[in-house]
N, C-alpha and C. Protein backbone atom coordinates (compact mmCIF):
# COMPACT_ATOMS: atom_id res chain seq x y z
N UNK A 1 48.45 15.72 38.98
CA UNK A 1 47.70 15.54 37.77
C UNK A 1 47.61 14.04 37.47
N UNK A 2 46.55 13.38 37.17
CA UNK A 2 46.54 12.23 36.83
C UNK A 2 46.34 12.41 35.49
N UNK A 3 47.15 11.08 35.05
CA UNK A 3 47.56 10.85 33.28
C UNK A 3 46.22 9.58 32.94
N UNK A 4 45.93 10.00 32.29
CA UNK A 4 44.59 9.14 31.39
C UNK A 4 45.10 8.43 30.18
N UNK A 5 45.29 6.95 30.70
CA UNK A 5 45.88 6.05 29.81
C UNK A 5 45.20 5.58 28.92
N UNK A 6 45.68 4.97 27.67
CA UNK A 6 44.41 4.79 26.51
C UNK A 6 44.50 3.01 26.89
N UNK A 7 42.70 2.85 26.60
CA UNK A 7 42.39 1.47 26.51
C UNK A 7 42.16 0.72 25.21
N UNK A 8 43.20 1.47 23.95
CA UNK A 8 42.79 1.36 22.82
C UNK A 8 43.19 -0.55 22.37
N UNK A 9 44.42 -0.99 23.17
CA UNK A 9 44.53 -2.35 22.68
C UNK A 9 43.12 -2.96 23.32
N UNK A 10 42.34 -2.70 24.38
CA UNK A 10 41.46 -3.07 24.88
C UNK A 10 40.28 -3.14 24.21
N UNK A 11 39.68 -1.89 23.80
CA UNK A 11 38.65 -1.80 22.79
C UNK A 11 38.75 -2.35 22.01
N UNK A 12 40.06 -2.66 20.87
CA UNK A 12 40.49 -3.06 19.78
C UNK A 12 40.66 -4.76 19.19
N UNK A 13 40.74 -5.05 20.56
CA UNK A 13 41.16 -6.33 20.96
C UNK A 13 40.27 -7.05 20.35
N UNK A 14 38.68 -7.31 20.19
CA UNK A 14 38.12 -8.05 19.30
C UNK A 14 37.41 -7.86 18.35
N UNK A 15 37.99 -6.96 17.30
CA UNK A 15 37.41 -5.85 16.23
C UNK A 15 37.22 -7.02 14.98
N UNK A 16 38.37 -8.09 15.24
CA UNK A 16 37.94 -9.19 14.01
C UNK A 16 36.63 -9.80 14.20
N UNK A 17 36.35 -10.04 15.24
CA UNK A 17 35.07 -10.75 15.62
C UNK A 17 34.18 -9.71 15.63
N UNK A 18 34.23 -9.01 15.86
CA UNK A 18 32.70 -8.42 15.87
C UNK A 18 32.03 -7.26 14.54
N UNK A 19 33.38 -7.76 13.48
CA UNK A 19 33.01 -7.31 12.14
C UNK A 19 32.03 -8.31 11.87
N UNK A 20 31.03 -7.54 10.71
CA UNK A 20 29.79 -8.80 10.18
C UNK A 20 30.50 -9.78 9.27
N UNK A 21 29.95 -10.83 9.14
CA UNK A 21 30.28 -11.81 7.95
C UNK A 21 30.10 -11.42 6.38
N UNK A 22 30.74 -12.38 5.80
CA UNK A 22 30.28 -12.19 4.67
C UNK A 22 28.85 -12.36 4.13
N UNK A 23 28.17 -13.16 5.31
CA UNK A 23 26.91 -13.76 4.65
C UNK A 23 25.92 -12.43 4.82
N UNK A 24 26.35 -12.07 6.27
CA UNK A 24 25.39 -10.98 6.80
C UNK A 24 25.48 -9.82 6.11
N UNK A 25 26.52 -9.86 5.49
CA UNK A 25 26.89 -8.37 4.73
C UNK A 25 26.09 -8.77 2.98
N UNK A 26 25.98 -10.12 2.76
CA UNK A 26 24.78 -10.70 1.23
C UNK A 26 23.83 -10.07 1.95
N UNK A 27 23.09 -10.45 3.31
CA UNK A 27 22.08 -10.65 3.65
C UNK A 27 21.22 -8.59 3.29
N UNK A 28 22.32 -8.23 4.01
CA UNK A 28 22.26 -6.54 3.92
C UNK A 28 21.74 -6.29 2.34
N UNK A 29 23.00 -6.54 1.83
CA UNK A 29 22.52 -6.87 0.20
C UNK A 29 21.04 -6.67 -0.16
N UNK A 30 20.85 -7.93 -0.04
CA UNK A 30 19.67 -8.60 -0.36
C UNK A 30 18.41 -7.64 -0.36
N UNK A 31 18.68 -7.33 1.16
CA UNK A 31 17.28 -6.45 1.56
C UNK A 31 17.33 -4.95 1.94
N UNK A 32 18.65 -4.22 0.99
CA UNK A 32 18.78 -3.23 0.76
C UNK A 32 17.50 -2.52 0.22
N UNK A 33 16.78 -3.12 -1.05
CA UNK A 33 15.71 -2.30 -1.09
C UNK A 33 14.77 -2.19 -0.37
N UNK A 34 14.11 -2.75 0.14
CA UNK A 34 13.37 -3.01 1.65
C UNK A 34 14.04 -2.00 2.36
N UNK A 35 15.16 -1.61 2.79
CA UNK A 35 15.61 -0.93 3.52
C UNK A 35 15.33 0.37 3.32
N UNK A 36 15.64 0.45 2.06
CA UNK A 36 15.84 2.09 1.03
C UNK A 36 14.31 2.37 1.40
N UNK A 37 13.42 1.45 0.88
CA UNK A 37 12.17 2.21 0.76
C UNK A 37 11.56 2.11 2.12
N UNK A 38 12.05 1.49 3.40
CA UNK A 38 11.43 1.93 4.45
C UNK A 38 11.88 3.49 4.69
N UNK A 39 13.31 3.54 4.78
CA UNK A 39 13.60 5.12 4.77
C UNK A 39 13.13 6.16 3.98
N UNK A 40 12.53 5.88 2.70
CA UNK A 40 11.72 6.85 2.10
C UNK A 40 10.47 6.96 2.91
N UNK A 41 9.48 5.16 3.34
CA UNK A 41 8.52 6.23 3.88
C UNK A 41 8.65 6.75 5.55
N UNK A 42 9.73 6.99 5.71
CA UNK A 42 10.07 7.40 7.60
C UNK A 42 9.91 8.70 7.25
N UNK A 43 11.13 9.35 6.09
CA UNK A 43 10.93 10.36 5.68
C UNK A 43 9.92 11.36 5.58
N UNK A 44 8.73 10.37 4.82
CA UNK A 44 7.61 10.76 4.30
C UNK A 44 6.69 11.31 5.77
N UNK A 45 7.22 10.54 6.72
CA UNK A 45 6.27 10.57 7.61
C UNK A 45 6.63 11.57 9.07
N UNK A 46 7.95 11.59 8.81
CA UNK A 46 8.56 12.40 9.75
C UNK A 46 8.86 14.20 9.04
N UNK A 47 8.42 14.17 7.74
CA UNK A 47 8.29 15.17 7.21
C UNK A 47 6.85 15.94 7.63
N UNK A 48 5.95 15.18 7.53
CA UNK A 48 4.33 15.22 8.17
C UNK A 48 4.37 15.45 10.04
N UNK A 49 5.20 15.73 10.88
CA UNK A 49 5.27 15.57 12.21
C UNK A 49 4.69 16.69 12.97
N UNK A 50 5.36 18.16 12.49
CA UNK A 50 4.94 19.22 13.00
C UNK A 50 4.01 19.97 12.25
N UNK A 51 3.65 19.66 11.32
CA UNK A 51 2.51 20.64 10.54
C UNK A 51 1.53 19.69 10.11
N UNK A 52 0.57 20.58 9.52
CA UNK A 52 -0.70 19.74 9.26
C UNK A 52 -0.77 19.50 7.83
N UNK A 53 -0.81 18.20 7.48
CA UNK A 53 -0.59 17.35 6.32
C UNK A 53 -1.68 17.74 5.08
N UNK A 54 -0.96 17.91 4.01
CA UNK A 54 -1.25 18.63 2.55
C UNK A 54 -1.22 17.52 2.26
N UNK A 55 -2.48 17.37 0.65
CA UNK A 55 -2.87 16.39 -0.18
C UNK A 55 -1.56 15.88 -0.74
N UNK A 56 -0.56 16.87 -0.79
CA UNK A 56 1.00 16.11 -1.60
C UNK A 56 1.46 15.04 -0.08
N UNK A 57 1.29 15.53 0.67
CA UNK A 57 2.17 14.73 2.16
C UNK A 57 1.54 13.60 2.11
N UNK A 58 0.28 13.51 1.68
CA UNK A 58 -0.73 12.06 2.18
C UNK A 58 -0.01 11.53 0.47
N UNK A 59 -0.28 11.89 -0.52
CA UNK A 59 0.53 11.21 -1.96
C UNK A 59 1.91 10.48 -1.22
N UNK A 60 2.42 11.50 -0.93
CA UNK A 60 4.01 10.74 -0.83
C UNK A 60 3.88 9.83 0.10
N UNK A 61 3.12 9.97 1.25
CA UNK A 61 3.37 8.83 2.26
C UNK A 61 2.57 7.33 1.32
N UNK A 62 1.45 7.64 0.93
CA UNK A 62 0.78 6.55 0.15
C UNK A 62 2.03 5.89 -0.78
N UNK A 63 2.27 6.48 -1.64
CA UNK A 63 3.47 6.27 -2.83
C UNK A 63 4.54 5.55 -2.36
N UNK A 64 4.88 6.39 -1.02
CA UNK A 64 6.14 5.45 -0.04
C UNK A 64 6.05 4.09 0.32
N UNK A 65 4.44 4.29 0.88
CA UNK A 65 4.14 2.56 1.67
C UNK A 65 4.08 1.60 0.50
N UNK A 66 3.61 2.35 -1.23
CA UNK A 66 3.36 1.30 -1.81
C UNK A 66 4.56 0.59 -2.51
N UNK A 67 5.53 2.19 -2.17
CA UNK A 67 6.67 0.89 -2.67
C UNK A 67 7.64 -0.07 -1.65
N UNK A 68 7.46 0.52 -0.28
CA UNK A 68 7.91 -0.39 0.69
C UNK A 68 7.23 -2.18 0.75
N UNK A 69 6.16 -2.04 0.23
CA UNK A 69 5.11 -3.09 0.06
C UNK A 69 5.60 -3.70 -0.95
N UNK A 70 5.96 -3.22 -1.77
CA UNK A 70 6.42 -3.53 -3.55
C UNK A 70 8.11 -4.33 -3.15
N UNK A 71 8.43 -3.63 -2.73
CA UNK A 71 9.99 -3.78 -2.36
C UNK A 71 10.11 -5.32 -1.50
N UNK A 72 8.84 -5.26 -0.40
CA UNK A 72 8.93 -6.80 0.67
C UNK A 72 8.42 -7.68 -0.57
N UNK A 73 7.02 -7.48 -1.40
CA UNK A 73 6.72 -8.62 -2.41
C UNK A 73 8.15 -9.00 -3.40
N UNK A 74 8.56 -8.19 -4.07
CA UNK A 74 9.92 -8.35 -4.48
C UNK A 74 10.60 -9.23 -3.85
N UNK A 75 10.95 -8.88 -2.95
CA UNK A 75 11.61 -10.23 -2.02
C UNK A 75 11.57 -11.09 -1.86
N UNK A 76 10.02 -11.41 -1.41
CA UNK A 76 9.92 -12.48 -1.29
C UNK A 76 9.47 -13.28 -1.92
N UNK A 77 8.94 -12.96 -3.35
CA UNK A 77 9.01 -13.52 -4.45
C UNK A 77 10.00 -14.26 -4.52
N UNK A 78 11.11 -13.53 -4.91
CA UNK A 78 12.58 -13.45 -5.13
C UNK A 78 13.16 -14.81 -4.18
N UNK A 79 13.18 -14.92 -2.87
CA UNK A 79 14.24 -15.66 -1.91
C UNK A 79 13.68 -16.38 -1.48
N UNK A 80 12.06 -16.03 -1.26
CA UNK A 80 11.04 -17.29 -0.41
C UNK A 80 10.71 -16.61 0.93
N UNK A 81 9.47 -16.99 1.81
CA UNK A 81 8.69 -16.32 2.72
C UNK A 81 9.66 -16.09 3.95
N UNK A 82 10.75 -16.67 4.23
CA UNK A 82 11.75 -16.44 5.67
C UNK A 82 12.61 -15.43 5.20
N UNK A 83 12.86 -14.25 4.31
CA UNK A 83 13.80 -13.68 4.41
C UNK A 83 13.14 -12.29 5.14
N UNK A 84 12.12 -11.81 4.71
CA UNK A 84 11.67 -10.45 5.26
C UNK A 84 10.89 -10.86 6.13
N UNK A 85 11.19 -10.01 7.74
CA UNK A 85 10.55 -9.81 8.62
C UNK A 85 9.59 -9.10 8.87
């Protein structure tokens, strides 16, 4: 029988480093809403995938993009034109 040794100091070994920063973890912050409302309209749109799209499905996806749109102007109002990609 062979014994299966753990490589856990191995894996573990550079867990300080490859945690995010503090800045990157503002940065997350920052563009949390951007984030939120892209996932509303994925939702919107991956809800629409297998069936054929009702006047409410085309609302919500519209409603979604306009606040994903709303959410990047926000921003970049907010921080200046280099923060949203």
């Amino acid at each position: 029988m062979d014994h299966i040794a753990t490589v856990q100091d191995a894996v573990t070994a550079f867990a300080d480093f490859m945690e995010p920063t503090d800045a990157e973890l503002d940065a997350i912050e920052t563009e949390m809403p951007v984030i939120l409302a892209d996932i509303e309209l994925l939702d919107a749109h991956i809800a629409t995938l297998d069936r054929t799209t009702t006047e409410m499905d085309e609302r919500r996806i519209r409603r979604a993009r306009r606040r994903a749109l709303a959410a990047r102007v926000d921003l970049v109002n907010t921080f200046g034109p280099g923060v949203v990609a």
